[in-house]
N, C-alpha and C. Protein backbone atom coordinates (compact mmCIF):
# COMPACT_ATOMS: atom_id res chain seq x y z
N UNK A 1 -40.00 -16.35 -26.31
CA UNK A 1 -40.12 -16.29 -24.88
C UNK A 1 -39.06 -17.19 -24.25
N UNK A 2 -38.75 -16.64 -23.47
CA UNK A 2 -37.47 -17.60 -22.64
C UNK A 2 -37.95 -18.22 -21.35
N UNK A 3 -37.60 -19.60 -21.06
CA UNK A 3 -38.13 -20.23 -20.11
C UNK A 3 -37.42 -19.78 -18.79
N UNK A 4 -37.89 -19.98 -17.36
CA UNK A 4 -37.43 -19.00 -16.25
C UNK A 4 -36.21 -20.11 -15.88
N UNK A 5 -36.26 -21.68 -16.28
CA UNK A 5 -35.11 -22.29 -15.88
C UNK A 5 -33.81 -21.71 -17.31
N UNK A 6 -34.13 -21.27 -18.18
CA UNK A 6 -33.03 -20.69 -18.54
C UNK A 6 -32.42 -19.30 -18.02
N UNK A 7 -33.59 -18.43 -17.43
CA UNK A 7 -32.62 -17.44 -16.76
C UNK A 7 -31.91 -17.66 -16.04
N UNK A 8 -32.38 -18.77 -15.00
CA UNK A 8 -31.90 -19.00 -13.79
C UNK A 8 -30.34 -19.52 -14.39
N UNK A 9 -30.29 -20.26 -14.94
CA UNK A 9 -28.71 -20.68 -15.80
C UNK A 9 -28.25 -19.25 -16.25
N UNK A 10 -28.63 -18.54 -17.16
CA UNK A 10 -27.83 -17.05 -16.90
C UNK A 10 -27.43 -16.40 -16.43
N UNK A 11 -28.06 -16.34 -15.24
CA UNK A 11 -27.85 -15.93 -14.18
C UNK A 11 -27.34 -16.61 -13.06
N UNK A 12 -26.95 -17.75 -12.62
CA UNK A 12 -25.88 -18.49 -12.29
C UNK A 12 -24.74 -18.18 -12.87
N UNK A 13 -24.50 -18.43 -14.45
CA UNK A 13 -23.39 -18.09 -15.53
C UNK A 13 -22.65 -17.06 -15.09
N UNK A 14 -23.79 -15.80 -15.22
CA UNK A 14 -23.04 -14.45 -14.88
C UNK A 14 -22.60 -14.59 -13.64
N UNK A 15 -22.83 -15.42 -12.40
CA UNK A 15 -22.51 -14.75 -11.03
C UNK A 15 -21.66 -15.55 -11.04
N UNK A 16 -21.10 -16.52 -11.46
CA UNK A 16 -19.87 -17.45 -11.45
C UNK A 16 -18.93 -16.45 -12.12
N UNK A 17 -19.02 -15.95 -13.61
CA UNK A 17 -18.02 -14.93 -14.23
C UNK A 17 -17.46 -13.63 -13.49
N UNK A 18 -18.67 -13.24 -12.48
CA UNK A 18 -18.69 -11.56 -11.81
C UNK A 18 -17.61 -12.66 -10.92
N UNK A 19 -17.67 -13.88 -10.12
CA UNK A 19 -16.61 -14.16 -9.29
C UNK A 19 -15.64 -14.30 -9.22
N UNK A 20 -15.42 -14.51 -10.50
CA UNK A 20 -13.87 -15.04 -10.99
C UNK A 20 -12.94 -14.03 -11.46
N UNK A 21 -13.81 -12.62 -11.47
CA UNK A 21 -13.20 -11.30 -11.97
C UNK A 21 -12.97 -10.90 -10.63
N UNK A 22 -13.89 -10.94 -9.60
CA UNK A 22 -13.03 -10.04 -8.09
C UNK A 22 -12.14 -11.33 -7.44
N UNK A 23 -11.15 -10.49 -7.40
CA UNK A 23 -10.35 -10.86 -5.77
C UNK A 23 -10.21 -9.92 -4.99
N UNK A 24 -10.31 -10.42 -3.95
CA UNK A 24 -10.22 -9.86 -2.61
C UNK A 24 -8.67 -10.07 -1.97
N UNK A 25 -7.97 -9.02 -1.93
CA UNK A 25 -6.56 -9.32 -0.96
C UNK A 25 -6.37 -8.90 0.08
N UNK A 26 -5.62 -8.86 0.84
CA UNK A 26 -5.01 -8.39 2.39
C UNK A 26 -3.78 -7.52 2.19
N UNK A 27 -4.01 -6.08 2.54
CA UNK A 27 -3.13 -5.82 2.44
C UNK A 27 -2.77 -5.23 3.96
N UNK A 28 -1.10 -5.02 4.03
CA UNK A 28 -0.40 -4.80 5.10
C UNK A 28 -0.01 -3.56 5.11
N UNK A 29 -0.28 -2.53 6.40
CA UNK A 29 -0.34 -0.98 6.10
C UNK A 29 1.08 -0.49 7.06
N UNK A 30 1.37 0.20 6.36
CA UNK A 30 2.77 0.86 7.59
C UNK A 30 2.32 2.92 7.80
N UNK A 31 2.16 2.77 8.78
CA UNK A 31 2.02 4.69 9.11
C UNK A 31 3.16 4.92 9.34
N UNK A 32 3.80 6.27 8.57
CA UNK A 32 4.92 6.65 8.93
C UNK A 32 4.76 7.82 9.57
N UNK A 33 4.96 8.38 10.63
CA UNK A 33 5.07 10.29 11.09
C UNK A 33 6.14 10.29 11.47
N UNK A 34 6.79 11.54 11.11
CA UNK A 34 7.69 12.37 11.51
C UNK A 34 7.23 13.53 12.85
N UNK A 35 7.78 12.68 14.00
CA UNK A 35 7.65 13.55 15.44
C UNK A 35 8.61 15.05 15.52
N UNK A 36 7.65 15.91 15.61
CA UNK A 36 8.01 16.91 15.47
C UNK A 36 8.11 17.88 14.15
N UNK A 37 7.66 17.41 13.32
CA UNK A 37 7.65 18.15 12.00
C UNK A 37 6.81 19.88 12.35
N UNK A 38 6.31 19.43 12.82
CA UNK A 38 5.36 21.05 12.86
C UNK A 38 6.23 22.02 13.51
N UNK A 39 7.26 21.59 14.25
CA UNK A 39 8.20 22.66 15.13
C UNK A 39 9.72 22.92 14.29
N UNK A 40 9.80 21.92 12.87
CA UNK A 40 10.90 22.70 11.83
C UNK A 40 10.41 23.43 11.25
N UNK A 41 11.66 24.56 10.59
CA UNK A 41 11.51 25.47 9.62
C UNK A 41 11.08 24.66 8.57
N UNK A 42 10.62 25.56 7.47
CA UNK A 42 10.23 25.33 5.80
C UNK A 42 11.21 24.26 5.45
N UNK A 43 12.40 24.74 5.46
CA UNK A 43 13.27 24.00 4.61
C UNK A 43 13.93 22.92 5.51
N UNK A 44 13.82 22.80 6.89
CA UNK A 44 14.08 21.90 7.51
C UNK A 44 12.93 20.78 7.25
N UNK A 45 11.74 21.03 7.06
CA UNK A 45 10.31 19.92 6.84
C UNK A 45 10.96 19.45 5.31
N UNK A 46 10.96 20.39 4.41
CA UNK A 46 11.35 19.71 3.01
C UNK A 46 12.79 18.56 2.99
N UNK A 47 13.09 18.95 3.87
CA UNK A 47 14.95 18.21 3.86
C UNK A 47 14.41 17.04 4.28
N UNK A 48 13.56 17.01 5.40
CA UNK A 48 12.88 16.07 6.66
C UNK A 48 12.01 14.62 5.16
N UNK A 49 11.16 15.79 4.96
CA UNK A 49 10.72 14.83 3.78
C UNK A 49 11.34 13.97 2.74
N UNK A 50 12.38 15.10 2.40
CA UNK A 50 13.16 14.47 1.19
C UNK A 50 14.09 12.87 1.56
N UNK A 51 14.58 13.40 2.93
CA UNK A 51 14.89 12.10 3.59
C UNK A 51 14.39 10.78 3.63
N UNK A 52 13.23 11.42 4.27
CA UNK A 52 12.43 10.03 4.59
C UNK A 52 11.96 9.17 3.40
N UNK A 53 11.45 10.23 2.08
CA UNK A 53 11.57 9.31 0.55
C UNK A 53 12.84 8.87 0.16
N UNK A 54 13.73 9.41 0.40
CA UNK A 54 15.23 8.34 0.33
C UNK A 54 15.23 7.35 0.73
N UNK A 55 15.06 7.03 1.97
CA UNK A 55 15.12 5.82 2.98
C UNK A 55 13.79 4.74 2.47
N UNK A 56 12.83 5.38 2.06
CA UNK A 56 11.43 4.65 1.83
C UNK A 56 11.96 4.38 0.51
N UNK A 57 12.77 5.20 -0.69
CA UNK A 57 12.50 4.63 -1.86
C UNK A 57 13.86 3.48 -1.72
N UNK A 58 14.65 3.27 -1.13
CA UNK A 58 16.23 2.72 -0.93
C UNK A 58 15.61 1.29 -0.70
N UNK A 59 15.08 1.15 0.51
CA UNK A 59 14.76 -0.04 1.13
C UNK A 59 14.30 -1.06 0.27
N UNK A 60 14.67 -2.39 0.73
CA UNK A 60 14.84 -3.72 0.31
C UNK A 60 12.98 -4.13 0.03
N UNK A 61 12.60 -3.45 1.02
CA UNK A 61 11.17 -4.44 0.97
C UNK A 61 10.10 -3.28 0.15
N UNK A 62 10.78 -1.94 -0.48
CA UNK A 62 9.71 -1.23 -0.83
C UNK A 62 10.43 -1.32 -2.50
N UNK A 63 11.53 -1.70 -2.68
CA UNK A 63 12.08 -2.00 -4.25
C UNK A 63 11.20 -3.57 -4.31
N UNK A 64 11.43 -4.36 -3.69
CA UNK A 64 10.90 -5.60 -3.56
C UNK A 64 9.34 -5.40 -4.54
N UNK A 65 8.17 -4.82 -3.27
CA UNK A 65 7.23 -4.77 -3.45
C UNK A 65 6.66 -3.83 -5.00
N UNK A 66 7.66 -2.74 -4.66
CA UNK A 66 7.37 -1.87 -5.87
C UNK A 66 7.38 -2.94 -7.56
N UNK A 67 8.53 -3.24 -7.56
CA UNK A 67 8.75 -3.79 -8.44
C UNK A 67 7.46 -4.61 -8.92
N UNK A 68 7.51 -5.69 -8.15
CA UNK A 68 6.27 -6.39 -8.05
C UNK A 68 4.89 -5.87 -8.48
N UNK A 69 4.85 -4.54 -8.90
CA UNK A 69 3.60 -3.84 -8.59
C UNK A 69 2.59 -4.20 -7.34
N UNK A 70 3.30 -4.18 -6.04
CA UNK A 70 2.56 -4.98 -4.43
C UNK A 70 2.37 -3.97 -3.86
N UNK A 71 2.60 -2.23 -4.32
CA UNK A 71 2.67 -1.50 -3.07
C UNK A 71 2.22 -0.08 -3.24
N UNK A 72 1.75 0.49 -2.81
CA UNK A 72 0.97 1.56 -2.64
C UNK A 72 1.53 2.73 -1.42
N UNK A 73 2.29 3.56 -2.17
CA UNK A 73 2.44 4.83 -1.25
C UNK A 73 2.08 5.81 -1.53
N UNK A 74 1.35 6.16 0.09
CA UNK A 74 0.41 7.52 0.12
C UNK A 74 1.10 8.47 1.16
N UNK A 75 1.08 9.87 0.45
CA UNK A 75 1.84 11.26 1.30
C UNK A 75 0.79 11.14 2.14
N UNK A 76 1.60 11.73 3.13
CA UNK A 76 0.10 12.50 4.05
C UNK A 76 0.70 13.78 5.05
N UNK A 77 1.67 14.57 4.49
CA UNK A 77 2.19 15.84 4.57
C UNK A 77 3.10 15.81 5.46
N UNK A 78 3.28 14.68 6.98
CA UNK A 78 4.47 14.86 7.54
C UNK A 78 5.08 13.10 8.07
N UNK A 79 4.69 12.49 6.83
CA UNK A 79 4.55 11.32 6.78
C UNK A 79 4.13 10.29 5.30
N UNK A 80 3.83 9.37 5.75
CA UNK A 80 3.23 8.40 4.80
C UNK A 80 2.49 6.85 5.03
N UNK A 81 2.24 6.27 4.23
CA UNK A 81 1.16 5.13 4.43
C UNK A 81 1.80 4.11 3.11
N UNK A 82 2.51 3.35 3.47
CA UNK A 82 2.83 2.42 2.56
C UNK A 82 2.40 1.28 2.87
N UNK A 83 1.13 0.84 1.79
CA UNK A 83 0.64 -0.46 1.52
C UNK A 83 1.22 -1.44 0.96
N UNK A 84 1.46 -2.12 1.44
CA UNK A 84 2.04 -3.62 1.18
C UNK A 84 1.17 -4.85 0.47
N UNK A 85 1.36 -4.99 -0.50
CA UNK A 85 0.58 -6.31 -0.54
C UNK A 85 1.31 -7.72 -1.03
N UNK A 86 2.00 -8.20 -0.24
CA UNK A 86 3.76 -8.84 -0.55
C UNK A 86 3.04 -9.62 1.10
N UNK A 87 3.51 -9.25 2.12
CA UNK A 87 3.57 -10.74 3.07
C UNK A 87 3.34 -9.70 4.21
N UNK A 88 2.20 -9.94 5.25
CA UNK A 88 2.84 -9.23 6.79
C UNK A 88 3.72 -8.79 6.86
N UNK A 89 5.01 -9.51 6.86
CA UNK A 89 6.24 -9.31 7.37
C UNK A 89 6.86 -7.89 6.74
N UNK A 90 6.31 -7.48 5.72
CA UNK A 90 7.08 -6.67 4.80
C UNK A 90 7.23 -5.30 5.76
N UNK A 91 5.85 -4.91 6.24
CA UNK A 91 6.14 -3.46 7.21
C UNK A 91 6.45 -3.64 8.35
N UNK A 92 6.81 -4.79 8.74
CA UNK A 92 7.37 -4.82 10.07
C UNK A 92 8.75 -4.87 9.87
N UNK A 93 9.50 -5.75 8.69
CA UNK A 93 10.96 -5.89 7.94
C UNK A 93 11.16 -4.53 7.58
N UNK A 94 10.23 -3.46 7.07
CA UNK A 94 10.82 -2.20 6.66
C UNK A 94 11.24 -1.38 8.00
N UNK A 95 10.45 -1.17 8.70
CA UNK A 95 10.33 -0.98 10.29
C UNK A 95 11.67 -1.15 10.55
N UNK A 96 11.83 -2.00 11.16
CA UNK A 96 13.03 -2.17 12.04
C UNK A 96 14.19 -2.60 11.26
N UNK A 97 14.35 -2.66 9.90
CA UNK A 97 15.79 -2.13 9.04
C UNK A 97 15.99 -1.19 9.06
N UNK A 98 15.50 -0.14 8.92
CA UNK A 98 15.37 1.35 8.71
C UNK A 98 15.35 2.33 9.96
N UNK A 99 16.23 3.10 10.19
CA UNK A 99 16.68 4.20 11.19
C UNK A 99 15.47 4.89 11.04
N UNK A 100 15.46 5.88 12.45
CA UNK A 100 14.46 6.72 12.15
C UNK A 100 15.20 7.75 11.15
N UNK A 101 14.35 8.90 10.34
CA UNK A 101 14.48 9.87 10.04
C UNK A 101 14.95 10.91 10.66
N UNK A 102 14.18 11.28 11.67
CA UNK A 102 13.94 12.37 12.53
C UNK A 102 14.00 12.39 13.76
């Protein structure tokens, strides 16, 4: 039989271990759209796209982050969502280095 002040130590134990396994981070989100995409042709949207992953894969702060394993990019068909997890500054520095696309 186990005494209930030893669970209670097990169970302290474990919730100290479950803590030390999560972190919690902040990450920094950038929305990208392309204004006007719905009014190009087929192959004008694909060119449109292909662009804008040029410029997104080129840039200083998305080689930076990538590298790092800091960053997370998500399509979202006339656009994208690149998560940052590197510093604030990173999608606001990608921002305004970077021309528009379109």
């Amino acid at each position: 039989m186990i005494a209930s002040g030893t669970l209670a130590n097990v169970h302290r134990n474990m919730s100290a271990e479950v803590k030390k396994e999560i972190q919690l981070e902040i990450a920094h989100v950038l929305f990208i759209d392309i204004v006007g995409y719905s009014k190009l042709s087929i192959n004008e949207q694909r060119a449109t796209i292909d662009e804008l992953n040029e410029v997104v894969r080129t840039s200083e702060q998305f080689q930076k982050a990538e590298a790092a394993d800091r960053l997370i990019k998500i399509a979202t068909g006339d656009g994208m969502a690149l998560v940052f997890y590197t510093s604030p500054e990173a999608p606001v520095q990608f921002r305004y280095r970077n021309q528009p696309c379109a």
